[in-house]
PDB file of N, CA and C in Angstrom:
ATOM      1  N   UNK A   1      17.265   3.142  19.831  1.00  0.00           N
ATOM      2  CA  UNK A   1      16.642   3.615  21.051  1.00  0.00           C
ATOM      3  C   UNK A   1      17.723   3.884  22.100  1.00  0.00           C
ATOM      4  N   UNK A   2      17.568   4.885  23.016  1.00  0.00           N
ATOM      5  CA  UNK A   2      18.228   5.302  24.003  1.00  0.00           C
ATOM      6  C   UNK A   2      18.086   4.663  25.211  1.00  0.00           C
ATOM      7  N   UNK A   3      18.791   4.466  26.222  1.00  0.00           N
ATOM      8  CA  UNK A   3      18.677   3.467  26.987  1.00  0.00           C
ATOM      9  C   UNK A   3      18.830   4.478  28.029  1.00  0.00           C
ATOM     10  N   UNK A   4      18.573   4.838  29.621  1.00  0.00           N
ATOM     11  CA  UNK A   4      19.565   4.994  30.612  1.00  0.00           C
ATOM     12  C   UNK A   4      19.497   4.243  31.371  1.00  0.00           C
ATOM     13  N   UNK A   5      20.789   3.881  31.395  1.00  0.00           N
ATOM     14  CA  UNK A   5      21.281   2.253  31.579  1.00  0.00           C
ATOM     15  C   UNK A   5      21.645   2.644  33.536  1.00  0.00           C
ATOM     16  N   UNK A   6      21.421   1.427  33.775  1.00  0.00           N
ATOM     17  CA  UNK A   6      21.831   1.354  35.768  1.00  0.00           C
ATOM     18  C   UNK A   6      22.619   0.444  35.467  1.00  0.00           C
ATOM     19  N   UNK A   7      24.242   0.587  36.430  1.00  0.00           N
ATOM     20  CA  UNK A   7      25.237  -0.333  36.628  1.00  0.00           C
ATOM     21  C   UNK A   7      24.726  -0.759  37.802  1.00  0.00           C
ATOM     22  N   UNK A   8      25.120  -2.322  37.869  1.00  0.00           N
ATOM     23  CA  UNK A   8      24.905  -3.530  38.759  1.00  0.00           C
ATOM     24  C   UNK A   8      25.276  -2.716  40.450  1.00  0.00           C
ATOM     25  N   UNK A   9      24.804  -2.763  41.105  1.00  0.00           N
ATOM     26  CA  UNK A   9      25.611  -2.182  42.722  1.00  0.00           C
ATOM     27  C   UNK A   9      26.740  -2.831  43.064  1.00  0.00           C
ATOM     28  N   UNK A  10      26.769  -4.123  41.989  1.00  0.00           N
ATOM     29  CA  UNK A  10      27.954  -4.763  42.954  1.00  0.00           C
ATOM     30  C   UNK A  10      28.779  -4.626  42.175  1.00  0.00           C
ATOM     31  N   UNK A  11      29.005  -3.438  40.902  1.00  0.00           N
ATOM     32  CA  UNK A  11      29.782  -3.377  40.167  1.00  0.00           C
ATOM     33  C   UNK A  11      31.208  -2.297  41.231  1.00  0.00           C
ATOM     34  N   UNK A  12      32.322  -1.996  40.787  1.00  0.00           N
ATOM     35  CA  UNK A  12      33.452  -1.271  41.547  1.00  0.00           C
ATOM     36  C   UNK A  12      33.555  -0.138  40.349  1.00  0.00           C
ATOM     37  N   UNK A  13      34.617   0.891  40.990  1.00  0.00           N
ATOM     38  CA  UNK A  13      35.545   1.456  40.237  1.00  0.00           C
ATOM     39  C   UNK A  13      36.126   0.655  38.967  1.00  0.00           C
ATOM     40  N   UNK A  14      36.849  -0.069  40.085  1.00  0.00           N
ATOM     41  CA  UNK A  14      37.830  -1.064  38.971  1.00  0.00           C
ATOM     42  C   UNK A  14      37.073  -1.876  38.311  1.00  0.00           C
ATOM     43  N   UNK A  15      36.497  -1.742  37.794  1.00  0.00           N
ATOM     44  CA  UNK A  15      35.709  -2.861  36.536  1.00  0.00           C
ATOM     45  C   UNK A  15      34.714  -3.712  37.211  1.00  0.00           C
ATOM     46  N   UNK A  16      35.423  -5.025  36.469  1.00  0.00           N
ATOM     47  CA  UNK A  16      35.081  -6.120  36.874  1.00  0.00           C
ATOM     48  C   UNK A  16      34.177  -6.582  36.364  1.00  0.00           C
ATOM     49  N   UNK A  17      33.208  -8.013  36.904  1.00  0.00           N
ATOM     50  CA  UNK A  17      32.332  -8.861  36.004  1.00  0.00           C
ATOM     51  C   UNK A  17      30.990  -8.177  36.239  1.00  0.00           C
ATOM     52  N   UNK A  18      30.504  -7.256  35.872  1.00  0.00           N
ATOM     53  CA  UNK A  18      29.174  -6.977  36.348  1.00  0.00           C
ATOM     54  C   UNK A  18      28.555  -6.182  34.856  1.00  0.00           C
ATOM     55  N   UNK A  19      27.056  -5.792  34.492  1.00  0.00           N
ATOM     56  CA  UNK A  19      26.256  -5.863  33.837  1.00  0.00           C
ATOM     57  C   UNK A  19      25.697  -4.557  34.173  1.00  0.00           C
ATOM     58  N   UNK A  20      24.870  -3.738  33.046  1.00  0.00           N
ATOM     59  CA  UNK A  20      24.260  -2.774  33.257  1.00  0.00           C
ATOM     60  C   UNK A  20      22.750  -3.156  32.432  1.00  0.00           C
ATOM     61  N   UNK A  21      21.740  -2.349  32.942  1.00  0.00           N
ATOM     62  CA  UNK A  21      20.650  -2.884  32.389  1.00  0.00           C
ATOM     63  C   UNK A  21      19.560  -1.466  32.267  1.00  0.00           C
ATOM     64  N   UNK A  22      18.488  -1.725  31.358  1.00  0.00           N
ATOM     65  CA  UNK A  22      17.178  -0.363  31.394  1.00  0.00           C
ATOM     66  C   UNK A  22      16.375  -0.743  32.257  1.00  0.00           C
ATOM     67  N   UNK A  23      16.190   0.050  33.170  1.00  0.00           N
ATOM     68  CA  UNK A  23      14.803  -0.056  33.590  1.00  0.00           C
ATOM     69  C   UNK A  23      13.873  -0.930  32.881  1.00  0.00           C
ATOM     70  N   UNK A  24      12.527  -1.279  33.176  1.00  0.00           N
ATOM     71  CA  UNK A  24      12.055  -1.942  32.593  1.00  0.00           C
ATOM     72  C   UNK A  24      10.609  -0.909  31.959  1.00  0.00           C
ATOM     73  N   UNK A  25      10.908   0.233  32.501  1.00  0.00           N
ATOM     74  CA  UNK A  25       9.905   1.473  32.105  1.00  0.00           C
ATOM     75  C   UNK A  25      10.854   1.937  30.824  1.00  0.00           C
ATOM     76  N   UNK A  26      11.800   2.075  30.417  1.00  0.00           N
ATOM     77  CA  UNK A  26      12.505   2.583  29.292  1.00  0.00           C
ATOM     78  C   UNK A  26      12.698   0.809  28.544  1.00  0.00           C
ATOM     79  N   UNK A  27      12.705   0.298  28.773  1.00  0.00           N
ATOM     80  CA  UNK A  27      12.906  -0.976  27.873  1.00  0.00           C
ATOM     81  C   UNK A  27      12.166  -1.473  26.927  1.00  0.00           C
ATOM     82  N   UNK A  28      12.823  -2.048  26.172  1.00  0.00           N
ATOM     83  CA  UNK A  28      12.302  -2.305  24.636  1.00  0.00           C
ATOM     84  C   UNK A  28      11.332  -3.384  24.800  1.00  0.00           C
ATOM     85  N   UNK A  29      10.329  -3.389  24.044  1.00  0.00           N
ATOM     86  CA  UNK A  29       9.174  -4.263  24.254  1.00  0.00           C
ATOM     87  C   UNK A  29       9.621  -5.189  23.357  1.00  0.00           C
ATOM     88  N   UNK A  30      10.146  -5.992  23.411  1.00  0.00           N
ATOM     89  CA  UNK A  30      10.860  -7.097  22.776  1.00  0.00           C
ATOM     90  C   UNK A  30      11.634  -8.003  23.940  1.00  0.00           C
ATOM     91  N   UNK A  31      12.125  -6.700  25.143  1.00  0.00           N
ATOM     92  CA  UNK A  31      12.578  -7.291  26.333  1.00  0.00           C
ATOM     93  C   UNK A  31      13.689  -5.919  26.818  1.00  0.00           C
ATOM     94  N   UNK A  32      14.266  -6.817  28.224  1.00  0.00           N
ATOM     95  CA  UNK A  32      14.615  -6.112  28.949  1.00  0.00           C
ATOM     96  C   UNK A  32      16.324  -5.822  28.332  1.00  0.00           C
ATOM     97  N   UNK A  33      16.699  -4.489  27.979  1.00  0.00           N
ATOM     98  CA  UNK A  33      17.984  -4.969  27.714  1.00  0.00           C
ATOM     99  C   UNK A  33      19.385  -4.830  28.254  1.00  0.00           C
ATOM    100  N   UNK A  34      20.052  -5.804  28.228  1.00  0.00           N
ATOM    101  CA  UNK A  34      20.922  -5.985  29.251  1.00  0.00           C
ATOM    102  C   UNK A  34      22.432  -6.279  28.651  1.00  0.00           C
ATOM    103  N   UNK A  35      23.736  -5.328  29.213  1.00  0.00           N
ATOM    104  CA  UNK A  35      24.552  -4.985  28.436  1.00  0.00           C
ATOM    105  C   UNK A  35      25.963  -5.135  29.408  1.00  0.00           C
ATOM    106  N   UNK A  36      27.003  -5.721  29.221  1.00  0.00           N
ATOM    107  CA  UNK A  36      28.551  -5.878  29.307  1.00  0.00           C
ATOM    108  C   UNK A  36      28.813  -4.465  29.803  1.00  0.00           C
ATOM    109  N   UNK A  37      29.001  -3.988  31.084  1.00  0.00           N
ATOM    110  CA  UNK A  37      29.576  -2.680  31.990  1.00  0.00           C
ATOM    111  C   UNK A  37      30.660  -2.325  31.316  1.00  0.00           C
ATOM    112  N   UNK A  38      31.865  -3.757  30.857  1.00  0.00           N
ATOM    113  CA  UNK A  38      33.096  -2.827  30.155  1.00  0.00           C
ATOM    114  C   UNK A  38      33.124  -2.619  29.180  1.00  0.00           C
ATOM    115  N   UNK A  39      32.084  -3.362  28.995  1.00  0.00           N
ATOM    116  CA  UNK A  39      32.305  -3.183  26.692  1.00  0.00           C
ATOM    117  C   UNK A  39      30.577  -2.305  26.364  1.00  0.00           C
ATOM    118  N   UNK A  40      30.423  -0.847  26.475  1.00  0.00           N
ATOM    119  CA  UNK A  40      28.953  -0.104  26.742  1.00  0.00           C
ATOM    120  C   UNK A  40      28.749  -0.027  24.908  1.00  0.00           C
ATOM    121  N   UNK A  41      29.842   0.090  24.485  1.00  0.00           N
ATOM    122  CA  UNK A  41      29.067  -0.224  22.849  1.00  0.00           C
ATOM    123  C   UNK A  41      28.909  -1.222  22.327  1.00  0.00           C
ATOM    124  N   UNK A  42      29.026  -2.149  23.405  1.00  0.00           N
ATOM    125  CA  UNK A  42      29.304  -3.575  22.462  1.00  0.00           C
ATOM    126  C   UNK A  42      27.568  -4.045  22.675  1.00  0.00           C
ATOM    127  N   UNK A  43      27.507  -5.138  22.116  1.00  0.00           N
ATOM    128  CA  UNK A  43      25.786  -6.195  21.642  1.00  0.00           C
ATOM    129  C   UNK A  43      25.027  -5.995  23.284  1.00  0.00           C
ATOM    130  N   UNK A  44      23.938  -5.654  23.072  1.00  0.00           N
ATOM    131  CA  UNK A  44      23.169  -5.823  23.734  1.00  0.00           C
ATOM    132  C   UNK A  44      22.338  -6.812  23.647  1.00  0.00           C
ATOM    133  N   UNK A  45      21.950  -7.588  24.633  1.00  0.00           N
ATOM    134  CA  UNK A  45      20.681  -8.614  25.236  1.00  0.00           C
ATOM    135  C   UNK A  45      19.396  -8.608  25.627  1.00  0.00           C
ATOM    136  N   UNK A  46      18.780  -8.861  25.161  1.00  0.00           N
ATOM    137  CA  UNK A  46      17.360  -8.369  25.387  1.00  0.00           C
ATOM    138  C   UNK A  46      16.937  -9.723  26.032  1.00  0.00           C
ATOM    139  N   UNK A  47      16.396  -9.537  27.299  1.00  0.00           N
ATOM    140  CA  UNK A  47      15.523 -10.682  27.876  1.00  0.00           C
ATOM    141  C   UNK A  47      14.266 -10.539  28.560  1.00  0.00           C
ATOM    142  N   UNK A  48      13.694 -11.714  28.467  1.00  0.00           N
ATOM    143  CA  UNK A  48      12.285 -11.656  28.916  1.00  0.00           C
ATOM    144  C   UNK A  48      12.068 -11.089  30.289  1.00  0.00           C
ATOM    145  N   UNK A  49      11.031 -10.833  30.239  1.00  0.00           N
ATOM    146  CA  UNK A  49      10.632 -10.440  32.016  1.00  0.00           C
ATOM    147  C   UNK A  49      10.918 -11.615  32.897  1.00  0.00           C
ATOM    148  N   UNK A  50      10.469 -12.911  32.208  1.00  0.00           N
ATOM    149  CA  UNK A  50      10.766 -13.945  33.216  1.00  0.00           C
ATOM    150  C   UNK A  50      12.295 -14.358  33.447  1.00  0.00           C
ATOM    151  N   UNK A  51      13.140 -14.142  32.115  1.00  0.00           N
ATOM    152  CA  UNK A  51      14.558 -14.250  32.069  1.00  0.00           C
ATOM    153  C   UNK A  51      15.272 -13.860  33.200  1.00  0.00           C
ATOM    154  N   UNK A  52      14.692 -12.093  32.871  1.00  0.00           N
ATOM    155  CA  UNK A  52      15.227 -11.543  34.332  1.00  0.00           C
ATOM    156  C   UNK A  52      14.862 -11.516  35.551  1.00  0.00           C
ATOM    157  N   UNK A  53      13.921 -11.835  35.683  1.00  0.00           N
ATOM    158  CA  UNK A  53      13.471 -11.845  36.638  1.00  0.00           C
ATOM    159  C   UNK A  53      14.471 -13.744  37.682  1.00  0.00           C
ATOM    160  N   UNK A  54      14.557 -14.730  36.602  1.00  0.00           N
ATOM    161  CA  UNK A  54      15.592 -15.503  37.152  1.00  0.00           C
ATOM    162  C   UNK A  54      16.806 -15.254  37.626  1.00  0.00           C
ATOM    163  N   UNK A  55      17.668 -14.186  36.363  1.00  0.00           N
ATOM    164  CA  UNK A  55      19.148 -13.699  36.590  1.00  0.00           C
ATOM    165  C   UNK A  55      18.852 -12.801  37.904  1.00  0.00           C
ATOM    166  N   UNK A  56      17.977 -12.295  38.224  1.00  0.00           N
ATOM    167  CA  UNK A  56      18.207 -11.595  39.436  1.00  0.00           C
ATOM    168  C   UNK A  56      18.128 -12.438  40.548  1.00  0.00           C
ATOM    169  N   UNK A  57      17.356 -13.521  40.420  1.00  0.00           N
ATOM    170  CA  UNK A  57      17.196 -14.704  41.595  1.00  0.00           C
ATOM    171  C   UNK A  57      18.765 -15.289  41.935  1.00  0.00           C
ATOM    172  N   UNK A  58      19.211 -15.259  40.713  1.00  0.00           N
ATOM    173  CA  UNK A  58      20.049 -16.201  40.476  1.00  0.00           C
ATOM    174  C   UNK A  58      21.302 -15.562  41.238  1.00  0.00           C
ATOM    175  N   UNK A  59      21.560 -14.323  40.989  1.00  0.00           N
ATOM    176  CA  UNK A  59      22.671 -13.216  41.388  1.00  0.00           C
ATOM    177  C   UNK A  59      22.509 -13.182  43.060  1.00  0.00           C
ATOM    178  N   UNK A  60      21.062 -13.171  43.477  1.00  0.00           N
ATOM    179  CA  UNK A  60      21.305 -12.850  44.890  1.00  0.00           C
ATOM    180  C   UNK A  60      21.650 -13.877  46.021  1.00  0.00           C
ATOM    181  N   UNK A  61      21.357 -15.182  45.123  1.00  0.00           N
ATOM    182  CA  UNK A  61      21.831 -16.865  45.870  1.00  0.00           C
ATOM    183  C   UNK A  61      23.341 -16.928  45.595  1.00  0.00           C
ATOM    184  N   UNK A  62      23.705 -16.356  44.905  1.00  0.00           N
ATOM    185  CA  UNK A  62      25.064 -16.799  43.449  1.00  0.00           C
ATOM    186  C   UNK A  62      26.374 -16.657  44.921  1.00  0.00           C
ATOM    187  N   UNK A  63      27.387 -17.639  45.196  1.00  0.00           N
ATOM    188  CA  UNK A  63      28.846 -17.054  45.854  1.00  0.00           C
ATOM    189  C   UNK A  63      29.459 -16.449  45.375  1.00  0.00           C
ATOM    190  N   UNK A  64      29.861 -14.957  46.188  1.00  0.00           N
ATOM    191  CA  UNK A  64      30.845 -14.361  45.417  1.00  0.00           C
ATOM    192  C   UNK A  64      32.208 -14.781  45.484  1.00  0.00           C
TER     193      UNK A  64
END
């Protein structure tokens, strides 16, 4: 399946630690899937609605 994937906002130019993910309207009904920004062919993650719905809680409390 084809993904079009959204990079994190808080991702840069220069790399760095951030995540790209599908919509949850293109996402696999198995879950949401969620993928390594520098490595785009590498394993993808599929997580629950509730999964993500934490990692996003989690990201917007998180210190940068």
């Amino acid at each position: 399946m084809t993904h079009n994937w959204v990079k994190s906002s808080y991702s840069s130019q220069d790399g760095g630690n951030c995540i790209e993910w599908a919509p949850y309207t293109q996402a696999h009904e198995a879950g949401i899937p969620v993928r390594d920004s520098k490595h785009p062919t590498g394993p993808v993650l599929l997580l629950s609605p509730e999964a993500w719905t934490g990692l996003v809680e989690f990201a917007k409390h998180a210190e940068a």
